[in-house]
C-alpha atoms as a PDB file:
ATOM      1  CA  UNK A   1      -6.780   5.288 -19.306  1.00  0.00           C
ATOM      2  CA  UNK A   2      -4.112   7.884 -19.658  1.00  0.00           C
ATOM      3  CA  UNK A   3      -3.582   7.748 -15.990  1.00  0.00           C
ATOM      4  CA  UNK A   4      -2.683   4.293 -16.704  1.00  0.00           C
ATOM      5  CA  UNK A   5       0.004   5.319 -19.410  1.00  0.00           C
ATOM      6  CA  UNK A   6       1.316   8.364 -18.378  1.00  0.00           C
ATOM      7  CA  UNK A   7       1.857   6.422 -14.635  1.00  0.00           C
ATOM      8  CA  UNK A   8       3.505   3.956 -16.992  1.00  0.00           C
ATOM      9  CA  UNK A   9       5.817   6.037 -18.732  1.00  0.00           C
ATOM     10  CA  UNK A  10       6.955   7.999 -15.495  1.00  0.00           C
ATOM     11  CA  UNK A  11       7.666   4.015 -13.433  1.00  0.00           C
ATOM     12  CA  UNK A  12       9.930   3.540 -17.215  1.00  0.00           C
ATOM     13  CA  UNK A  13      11.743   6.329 -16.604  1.00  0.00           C
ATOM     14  CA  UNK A  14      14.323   6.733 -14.135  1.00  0.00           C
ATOM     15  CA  UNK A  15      13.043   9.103 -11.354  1.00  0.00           C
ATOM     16  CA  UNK A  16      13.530   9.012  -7.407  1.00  0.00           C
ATOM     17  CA  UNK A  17      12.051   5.397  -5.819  1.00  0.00           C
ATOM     18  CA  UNK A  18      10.220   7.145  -4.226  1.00  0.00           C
ATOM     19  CA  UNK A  19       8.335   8.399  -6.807  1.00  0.00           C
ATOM     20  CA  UNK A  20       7.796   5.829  -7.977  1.00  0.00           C
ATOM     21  CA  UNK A  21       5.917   4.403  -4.793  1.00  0.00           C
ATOM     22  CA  UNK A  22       4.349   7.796  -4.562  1.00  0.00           C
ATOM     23  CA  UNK A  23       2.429   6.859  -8.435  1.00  0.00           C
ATOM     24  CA  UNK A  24       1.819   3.323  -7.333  1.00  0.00           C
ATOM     25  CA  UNK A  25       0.028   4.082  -4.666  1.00  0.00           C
ATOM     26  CA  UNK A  26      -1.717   6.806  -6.728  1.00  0.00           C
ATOM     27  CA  UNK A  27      -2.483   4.129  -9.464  1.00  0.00           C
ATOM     28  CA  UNK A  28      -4.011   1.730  -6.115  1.00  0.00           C
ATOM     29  CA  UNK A  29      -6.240   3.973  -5.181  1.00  0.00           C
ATOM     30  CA  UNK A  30      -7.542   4.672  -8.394  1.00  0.00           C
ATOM     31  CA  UNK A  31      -8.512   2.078  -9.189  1.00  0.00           C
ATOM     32  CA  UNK A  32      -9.961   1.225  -5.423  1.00  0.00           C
ATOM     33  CA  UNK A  33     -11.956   3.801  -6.295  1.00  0.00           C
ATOM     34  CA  UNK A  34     -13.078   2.322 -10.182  1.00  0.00           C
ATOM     35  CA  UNK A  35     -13.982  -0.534  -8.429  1.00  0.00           C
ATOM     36  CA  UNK A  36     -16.090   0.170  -6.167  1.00  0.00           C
ATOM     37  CA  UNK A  37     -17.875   2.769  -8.208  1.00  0.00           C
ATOM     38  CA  UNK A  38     -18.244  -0.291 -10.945  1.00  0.00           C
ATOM     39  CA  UNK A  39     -19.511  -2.940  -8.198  1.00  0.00           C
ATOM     40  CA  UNK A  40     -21.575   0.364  -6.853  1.00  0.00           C
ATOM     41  CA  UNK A  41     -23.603   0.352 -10.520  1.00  0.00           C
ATOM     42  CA  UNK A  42     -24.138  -3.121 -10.920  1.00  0.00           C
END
């Protein structure tokens, strides 16, 4: 998961807000995405 950390470290430090919404919604559909590739294999 170093999506998951290096979104991590950037929301920790302080850059623009909107940034920050910009790697949330990055991080969302991520892991949209994991899901439904997981629930796709089962």
């Amino acid at each position: 998961m170093k999506e998951a950390k290096a979104a991590a470290l950037q929301l920790r430090s302080p850059p623009a807000a909107e940034a920050k919404i910009t790697m949330l919604k990055g991080l969302t559909t991520v892991l949209v995405v994991v899901n439904y590739c997981t629930n796709d294999l089962k």
